[in-house]
Protein backbone atom coordinates (compact mmCIF):
# COMPACT_ATOMS: atom_id res chain seq x y z
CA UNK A 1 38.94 75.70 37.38
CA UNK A 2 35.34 75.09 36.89
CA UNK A 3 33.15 78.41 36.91
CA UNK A 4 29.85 76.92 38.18
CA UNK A 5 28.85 73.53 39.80
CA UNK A 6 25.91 73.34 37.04
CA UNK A 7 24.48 75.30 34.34
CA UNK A 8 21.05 76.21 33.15
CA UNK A 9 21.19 77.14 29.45
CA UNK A 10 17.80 77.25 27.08
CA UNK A 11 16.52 77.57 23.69
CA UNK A 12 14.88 81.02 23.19
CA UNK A 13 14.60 80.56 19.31
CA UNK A 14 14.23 77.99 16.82
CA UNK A 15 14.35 79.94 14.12
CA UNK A 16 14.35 83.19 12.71
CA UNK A 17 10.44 84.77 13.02
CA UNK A 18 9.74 82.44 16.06
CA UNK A 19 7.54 83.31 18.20
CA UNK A 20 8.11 85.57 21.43
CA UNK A 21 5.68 84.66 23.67
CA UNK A 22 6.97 81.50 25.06
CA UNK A 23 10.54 83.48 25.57
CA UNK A 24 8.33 84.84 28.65
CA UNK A 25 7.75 81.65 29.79
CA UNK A 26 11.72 80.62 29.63
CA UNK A 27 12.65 84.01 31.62
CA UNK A 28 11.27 83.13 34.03
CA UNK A 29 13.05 79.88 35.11
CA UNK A 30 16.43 81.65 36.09
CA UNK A 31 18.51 81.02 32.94
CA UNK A 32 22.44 81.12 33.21
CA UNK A 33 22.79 81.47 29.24
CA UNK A 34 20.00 81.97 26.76
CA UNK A 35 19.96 80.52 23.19
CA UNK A 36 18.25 82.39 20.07
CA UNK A 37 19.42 80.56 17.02
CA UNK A 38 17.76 82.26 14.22
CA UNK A 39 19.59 80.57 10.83
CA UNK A 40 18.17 77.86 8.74
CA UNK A 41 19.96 77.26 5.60
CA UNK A 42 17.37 79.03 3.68
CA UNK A 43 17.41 81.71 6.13
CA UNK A 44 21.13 82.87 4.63
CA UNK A 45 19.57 82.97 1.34
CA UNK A 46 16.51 85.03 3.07
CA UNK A 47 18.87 87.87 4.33
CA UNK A 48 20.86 87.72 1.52
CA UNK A 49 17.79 89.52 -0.29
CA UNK A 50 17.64 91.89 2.56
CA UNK A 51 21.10 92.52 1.75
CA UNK A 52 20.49 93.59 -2.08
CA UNK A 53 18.16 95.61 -1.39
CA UNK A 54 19.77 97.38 1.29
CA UNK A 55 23.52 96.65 1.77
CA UNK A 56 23.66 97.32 5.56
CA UNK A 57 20.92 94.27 6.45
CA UNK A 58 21.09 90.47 6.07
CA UNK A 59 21.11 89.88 9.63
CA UNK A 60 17.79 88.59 11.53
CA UNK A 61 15.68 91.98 12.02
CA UNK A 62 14.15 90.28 14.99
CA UNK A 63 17.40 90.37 17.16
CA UNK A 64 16.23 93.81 18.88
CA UNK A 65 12.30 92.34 19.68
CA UNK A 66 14.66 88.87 21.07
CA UNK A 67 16.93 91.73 23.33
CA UNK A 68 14.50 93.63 23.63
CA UNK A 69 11.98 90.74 25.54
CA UNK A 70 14.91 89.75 27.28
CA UNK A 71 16.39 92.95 28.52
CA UNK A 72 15.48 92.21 32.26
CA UNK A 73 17.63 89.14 32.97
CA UNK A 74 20.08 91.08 30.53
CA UNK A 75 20.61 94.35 32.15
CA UNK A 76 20.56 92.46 35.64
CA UNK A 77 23.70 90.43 34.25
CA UNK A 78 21.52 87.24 35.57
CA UNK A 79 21.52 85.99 32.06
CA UNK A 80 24.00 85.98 29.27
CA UNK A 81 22.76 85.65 25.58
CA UNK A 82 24.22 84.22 22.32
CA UNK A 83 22.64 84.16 19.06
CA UNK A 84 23.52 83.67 15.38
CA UNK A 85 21.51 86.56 14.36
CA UNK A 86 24.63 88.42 12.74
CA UNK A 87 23.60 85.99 9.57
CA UNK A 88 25.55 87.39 6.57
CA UNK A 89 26.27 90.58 8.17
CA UNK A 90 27.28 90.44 11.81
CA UNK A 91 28.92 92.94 12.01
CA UNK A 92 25.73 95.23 11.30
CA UNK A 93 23.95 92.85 14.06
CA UNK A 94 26.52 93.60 16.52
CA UNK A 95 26.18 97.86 15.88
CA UNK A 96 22.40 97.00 15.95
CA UNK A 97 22.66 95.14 19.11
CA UNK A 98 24.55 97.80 20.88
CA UNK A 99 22.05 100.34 19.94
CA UNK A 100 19.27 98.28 21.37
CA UNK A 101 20.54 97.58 25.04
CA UNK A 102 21.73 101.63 25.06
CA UNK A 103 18.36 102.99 23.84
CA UNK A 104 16.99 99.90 27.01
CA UNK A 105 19.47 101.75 29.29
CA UNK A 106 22.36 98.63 29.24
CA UNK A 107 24.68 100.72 29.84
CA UNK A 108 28.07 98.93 30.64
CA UNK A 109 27.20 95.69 29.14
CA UNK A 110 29.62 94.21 26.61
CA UNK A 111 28.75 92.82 23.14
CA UNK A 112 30.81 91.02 21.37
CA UNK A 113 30.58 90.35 17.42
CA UNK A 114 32.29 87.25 15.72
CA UNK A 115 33.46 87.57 12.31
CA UNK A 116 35.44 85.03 10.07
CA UNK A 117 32.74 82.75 8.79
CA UNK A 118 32.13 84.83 5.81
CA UNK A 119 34.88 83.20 2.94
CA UNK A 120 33.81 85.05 -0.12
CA UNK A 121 36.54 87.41 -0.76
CA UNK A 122 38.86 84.36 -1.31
CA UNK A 123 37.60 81.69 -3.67
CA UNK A 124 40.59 80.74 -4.94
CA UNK A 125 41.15 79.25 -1.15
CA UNK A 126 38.18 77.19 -1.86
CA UNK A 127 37.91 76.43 -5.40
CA UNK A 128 34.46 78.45 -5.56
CA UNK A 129 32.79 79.85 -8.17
CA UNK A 130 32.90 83.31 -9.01
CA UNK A 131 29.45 84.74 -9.32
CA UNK A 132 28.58 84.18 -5.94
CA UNK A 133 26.89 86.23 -3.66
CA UNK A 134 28.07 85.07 -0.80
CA UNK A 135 30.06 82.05 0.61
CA UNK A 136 29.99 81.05 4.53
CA UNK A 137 31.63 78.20 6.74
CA UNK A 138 29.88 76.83 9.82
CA UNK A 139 32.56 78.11 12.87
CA UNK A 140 32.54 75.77 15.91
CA UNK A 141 32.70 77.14 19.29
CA UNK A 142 35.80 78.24 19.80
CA UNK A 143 35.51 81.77 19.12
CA UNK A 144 32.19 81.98 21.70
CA UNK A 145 34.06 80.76 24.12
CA UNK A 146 36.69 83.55 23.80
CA UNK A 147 33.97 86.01 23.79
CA UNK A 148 33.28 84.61 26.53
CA UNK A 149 36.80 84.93 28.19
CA UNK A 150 36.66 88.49 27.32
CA UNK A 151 33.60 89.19 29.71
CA UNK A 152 30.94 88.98 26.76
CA UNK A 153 27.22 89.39 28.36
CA UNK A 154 25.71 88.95 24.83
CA UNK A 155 28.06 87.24 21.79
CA UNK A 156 26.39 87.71 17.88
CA UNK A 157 28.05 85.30 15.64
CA UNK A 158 27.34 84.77 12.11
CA UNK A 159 26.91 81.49 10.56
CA UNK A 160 27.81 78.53 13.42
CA UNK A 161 26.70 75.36 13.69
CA UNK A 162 23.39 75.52 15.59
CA UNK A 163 24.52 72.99 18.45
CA UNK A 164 27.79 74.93 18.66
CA UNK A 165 26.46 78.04 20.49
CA UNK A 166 25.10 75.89 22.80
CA UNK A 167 28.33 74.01 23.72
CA UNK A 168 30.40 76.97 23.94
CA UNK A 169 28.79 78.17 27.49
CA UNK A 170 29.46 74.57 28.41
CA UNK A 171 33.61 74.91 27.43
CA UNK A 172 33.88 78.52 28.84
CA UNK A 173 31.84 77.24 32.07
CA UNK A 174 32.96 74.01 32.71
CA UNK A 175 36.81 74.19 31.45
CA UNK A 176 36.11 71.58 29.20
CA UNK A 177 39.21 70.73 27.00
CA UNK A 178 38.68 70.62 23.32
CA UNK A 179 40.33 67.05 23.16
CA UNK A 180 37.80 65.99 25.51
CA UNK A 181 35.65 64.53 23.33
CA UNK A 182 33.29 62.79 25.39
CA UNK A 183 32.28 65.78 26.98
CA UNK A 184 31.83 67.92 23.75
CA UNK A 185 30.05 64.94 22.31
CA UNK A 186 27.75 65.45 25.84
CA UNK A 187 27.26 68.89 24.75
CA UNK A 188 26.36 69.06 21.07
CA UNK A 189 23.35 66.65 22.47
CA UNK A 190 22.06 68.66 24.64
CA UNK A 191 22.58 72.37 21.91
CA UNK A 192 21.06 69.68 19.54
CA UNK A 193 17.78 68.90 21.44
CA UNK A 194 17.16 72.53 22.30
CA UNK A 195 18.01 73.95 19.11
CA UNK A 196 14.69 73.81 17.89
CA UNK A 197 12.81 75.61 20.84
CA UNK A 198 9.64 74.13 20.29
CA UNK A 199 10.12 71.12 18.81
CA UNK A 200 11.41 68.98 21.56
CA UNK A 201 8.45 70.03 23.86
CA UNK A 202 5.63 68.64 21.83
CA UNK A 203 5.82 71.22 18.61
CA UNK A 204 5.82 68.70 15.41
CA UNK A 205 5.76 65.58 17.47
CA UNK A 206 4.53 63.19 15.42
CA UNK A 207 3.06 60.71 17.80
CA UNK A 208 0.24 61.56 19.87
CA UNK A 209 0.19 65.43 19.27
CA UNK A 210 -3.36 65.99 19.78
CA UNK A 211 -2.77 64.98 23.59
CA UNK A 212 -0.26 68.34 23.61
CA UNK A 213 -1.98 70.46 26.86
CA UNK A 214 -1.85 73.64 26.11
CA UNK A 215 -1.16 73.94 22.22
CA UNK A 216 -1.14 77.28 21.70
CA UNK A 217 1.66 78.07 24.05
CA UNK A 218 4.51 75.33 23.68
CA UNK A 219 6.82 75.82 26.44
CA UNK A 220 10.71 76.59 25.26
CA UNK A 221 13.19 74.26 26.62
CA UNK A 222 16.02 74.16 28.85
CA UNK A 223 18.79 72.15 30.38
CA UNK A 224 20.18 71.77 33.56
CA UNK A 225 23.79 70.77 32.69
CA UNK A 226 26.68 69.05 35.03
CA UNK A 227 30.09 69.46 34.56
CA UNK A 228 30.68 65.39 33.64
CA UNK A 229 27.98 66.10 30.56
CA UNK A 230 24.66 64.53 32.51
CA UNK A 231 21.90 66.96 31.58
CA UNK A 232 17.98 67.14 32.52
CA UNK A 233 15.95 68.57 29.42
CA UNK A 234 12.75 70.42 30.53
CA UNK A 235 10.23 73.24 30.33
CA UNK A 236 8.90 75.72 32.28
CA UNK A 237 6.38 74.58 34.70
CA UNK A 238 2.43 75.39 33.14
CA UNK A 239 3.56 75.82 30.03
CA UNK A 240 1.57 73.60 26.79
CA UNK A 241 3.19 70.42 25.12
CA UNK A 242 5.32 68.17 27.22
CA UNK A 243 9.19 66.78 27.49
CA UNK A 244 8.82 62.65 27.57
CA UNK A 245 11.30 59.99 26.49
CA UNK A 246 9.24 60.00 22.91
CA UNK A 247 9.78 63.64 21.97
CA UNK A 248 13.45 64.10 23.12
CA UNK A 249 14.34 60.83 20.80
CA UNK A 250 12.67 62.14 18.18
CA UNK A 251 14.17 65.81 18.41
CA UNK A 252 17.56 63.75 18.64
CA UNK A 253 17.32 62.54 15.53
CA UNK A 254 16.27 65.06 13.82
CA UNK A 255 18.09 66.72 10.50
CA UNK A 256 20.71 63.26 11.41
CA UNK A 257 21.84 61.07 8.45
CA UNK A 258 24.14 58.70 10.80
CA UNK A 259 23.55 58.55 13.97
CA UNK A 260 26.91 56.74 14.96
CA UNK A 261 28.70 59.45 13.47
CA UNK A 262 27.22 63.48 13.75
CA UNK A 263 29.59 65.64 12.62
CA UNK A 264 29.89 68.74 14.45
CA UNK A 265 32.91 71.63 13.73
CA UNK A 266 34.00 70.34 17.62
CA UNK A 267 32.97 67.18 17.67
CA UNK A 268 31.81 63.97 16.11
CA UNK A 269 29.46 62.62 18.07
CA UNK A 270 28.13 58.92 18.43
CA UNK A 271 24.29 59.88 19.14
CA UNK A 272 23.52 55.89 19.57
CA UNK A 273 25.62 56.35 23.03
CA UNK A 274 22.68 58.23 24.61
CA UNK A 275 21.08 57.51 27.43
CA UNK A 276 17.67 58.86 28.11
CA UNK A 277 15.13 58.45 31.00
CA UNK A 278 12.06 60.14 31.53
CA UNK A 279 11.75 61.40 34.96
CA UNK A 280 7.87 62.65 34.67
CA UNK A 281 6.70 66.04 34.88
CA UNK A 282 8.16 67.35 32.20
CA UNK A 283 11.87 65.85 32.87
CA UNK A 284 14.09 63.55 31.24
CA UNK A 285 17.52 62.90 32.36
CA UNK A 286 20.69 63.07 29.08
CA UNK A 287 23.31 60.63 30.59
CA UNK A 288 27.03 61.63 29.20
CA UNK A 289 27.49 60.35 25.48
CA UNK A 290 30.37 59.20 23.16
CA UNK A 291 32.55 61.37 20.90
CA UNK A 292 35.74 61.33 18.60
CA UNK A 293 37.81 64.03 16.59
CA UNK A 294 35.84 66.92 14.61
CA UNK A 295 36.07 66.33 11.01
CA UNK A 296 39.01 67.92 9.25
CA UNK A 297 36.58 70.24 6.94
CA UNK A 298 34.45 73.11 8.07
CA UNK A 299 31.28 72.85 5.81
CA UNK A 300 30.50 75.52 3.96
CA UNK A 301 27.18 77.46 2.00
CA UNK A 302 27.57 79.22 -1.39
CA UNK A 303 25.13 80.86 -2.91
CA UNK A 304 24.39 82.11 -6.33
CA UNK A 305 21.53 83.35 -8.67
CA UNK A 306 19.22 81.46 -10.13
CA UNK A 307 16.72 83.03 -12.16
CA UNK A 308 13.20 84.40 -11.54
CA UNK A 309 10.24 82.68 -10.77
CA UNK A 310 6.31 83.09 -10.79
CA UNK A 311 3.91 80.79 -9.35
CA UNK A 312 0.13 80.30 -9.55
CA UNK A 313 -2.44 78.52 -7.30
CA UNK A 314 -5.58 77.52 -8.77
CA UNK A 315 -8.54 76.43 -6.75
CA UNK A 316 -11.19 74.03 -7.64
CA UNK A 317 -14.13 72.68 -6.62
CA UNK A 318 -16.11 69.26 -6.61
CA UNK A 319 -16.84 67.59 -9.18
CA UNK A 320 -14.01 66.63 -11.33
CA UNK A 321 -11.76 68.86 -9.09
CA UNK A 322 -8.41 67.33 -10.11
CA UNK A 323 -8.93 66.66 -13.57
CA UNK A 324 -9.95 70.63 -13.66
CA UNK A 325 -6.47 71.77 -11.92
CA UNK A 326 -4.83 69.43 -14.02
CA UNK A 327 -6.52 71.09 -17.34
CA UNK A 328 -5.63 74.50 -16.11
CA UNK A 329 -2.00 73.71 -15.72
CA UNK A 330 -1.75 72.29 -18.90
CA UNK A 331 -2.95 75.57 -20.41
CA UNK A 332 -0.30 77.25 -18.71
CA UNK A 333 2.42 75.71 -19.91
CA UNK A 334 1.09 75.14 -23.18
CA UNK A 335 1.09 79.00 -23.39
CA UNK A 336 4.90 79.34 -22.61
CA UNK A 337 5.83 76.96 -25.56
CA UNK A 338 2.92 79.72 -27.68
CA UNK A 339 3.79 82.73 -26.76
CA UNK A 340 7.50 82.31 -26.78
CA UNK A 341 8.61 81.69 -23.13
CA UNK A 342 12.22 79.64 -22.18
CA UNK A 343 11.24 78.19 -18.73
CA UNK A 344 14.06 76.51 -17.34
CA UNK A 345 12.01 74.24 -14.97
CA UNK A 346 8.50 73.55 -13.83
CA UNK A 347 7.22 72.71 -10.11
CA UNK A 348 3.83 71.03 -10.56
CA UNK A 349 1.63 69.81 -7.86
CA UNK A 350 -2.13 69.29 -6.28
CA UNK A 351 -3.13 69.69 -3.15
CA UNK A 352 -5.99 67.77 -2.07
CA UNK A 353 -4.59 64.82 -4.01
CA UNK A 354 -0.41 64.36 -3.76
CA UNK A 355 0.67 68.01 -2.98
CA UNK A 356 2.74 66.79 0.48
CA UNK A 357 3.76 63.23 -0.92
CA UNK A 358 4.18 63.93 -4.50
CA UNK A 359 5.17 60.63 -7.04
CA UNK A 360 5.01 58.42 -3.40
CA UNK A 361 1.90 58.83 -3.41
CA UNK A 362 -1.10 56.28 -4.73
CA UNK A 363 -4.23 57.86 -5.86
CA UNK A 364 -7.16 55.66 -5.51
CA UNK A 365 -9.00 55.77 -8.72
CA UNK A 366 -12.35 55.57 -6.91
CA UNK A 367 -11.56 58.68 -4.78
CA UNK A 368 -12.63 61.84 -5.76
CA UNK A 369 -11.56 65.10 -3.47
CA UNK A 370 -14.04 67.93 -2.67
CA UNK A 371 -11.53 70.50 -4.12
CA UNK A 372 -8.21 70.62 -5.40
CA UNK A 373 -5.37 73.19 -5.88
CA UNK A 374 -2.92 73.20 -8.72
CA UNK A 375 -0.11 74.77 -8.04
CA UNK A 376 2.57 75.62 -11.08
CA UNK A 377 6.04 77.18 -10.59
CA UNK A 378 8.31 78.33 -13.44
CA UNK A 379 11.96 79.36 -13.65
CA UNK A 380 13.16 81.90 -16.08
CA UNK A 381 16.59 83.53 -16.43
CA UNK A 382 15.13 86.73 -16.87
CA UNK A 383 11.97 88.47 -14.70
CA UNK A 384 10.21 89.93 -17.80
CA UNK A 385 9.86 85.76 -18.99
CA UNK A 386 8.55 84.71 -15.93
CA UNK A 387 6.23 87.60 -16.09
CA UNK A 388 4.95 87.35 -19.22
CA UNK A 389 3.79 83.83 -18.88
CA UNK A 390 2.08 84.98 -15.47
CA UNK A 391 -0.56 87.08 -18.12
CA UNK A 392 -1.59 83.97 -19.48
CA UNK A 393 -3.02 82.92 -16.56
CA UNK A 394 -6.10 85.39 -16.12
CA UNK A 395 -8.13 83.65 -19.12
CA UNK A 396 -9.01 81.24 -17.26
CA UNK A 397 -11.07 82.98 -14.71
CA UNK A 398 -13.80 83.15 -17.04
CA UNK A 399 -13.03 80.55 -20.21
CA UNK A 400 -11.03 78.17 -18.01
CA UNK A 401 -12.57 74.85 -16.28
CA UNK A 402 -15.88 75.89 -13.59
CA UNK A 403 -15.70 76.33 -9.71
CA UNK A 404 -12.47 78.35 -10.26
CA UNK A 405 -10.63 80.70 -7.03
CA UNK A 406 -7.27 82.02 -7.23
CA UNK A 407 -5.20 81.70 -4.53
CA UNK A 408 -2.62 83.72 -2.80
CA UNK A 409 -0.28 86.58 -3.06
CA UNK A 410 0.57 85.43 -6.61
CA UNK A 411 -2.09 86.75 -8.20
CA UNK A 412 0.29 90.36 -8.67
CA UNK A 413 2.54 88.20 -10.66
CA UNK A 414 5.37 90.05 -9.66
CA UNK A 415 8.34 87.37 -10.35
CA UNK A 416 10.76 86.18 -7.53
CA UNK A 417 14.61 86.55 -7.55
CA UNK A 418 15.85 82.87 -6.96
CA UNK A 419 18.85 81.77 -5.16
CA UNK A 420 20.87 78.34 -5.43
CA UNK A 421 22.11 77.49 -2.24
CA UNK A 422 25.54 74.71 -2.80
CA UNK A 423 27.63 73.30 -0.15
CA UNK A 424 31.40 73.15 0.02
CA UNK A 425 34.22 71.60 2.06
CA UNK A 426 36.45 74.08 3.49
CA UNK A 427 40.01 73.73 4.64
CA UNK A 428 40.10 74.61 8.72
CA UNK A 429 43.62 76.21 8.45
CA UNK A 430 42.30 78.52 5.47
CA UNK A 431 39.46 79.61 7.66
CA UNK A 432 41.29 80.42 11.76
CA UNK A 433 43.24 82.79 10.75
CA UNK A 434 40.76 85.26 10.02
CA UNK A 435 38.66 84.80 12.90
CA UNK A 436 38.11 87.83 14.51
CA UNK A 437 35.98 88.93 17.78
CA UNK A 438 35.57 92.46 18.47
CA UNK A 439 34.10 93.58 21.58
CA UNK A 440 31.97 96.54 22.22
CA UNK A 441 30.94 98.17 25.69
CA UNK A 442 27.45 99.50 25.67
């Protein structure tokens, strides 16, 4: 039995330290389920240094501001939230959560926390190394939509795919069978175009972006979702940027290496199937797409350390500004062979001449840029290496090359704990069995 004739579901976050103000915007538009998906790949990596430091973080620290913004539609029960937020550590995002929305007076609300994703404590199931600090599977949305089932107002998952906490309202609202694959397919577009808040409404479009309205407030998008998969993608009405044919296609294939074939833990989904028309004013209609079996692996992130780094940034001005930055580098790591330094491996680049584009870029010799900045980057295995070389660097504030200015936080030289992010394959029937939701009443 279908719960609702259609559903309105929207992208509240992008990722984790988005910005807030444009959640106002979305609020207002009478939202059946709002989205904040707060983890990057580098973001597990991020809390993972929360978590060293203090062992009962490394989820997003944002999650109360998100509940917080949001507690109107929340406590009114008009809106139900899920979020990956519980990062590395959901289960401290779910205690956090609960003390959020009872200190915003939520009382009987229910929370539920998703655990399971986290695969460290058995590496032999994996073949993984054994220095890691921690290994994680992306879940699919299965266990949202039994949160769901239980009478969850706000579900905190740890590491999901992104478009799956989109398509889980869909299954739980819609009764969609997880065979049907057209229909999942249907819904991983639509969590994958609003995914990105921003993005799809203008943010990093890279056609005409200067014709934006409004730049400074991007509106957040939503969908309008039918039970057969047909969506309309828009924004809230006076809002900056704009939803057209141009930026949904572009969002659609974004982070996509074959189109034909997206693989989702739900789905795999043929992204050429989609239909798009733009509708003006901001809306453009997501005909149903194409879809086939989920792959037979979860995929997986393990992470281990990497050494220490430093980093400088070295200014300088016209004339000669490249061949100066260039000079001043050299010194550098000329000192680490003189001094006695083991640097694993340098990151050198200029802004100003091929910082963005790097070896694809071709200098023209007859071009000379107003000012340049160097940037070096060193990894050591230990933090007293990287530091050391760091010292070297103050000479050349006064018996370096002219029209010098450091730049940055770097200048303390304090070195930076480095993580190496790998990705694994992981078994589905190794990984089920020990998902867990556990459900809380505020």
């Amino acid at each position: 039995m279908v719960n609702k004739s259609s559903v309105s579901i929207g992208g509240g976050q992008g990722f984790y330290g988005d910005g807030l103000a444009p959640l106002a915007d979305l609020l207002n538009v009478g939202l059946d389920y709002l989205i904040f998906e707060g983890l990057a790949e580098l973001t597990l990596a991020i809390l993972q240094k929360d978590r060293l430091r203090d062992e009962s973080l490394g989820y997003t620290r944002d999650l109360p501001l998100y509940l917080a913004n949001a507690q109107e539609v929340l406590i009114g029960r008009r809106t139900k939230v899920v979020t990956n937020a519980g990062g590395i550590n959901p289960i401290a995002a779910g205690r956090v959560a609960v003390e959020t929305l009872r200190s915003l007076g939520g009382n009987g609300l229910k929370v539920a926390t998703v655990v399971g994703d986290d695969v460290l404590s058995r590496p032999d199931d994996f073949a993984l190394e054994q220095d890691l600090l921690f290994a994680n599977v992306y879940l699919g949305a299965l266990p949202i939509v039994q949160a769901l089932q239980s009478g969850a107002d706000i579900v905190i998952t740890g590491r999901v795919a992104d478009a799956s906490l989109f398509l889980a309202p869909l299954i739980y609202e819609f009764c969609w069978d997880f065979t049907d694959y057209d229909r999942l397919a249907s819904g991983v577009v639509v969590g994958h175009l609003l995914e990105c808040s921003g993005q799809v409404a203008g943010g990093n479009y890279s056609g005409a972006w200067w014709e934006n309205k409004n730049p400074d407030r991007i509106g957040f998008p939503y969908c309008d979702v039918e039970p057969n998969g047909q969506a309309i993608i828009s924004k809230p009405k006076d809002t900056g940027g704009r939803v057209t044919f141009d930026t949904v296609r572009e969002q659609l294939l974004y982070e996509v290496h074959d189109p034909s074939s997206y693989l989702n833990p739900d789905v795999t989904c043929d992204f050429t199937s989609v239909t798009l028309e733009d509708l003006g004013e901001d809306r453009v209609l997501i005909e149903p797409s194409l879809g086939g079996p989920p792959p037979t692996t979860y995929k997986g992130l393990a992470c281990k350390p990497n050494g220490f780094s430093c980093e400088v940034k070295l200014g300088y001005a016209w004339p000669d500004a490249e061949a100066k930055a260039r000079i001043a580098i050299r010194y550098i790591k000329n000192r680490a062979q003189a001094i006695g330094v083991e640097v694993l491996e340098w990151w050198e680049e200029y802004f100003g001449v091929n910082g963005y584009g790097g070896p694809t870029v071709e200098i023209d010799p007859l071009y000379e840029p107003p000012e340049v900045i160097g940037r070096l980057a060193w990894r050591c295995a230990q933090p007293a290496q990287a530091q050391a070389l760091f010292r070297e660097v103050g000479v050349l504030g006064l018996s370096g090359p002219p029209g010098f200015a450091s730049i940055g936080r770097a200048r303390d030289g304090k070195p930076t704990q480095l993580l190496k992010v790998t990705q694994f394959a992981a078994n589905r029937s190794k990984v089920d069995p020990y998902v867990k939701i556990e459900i809380t009443e505020v």
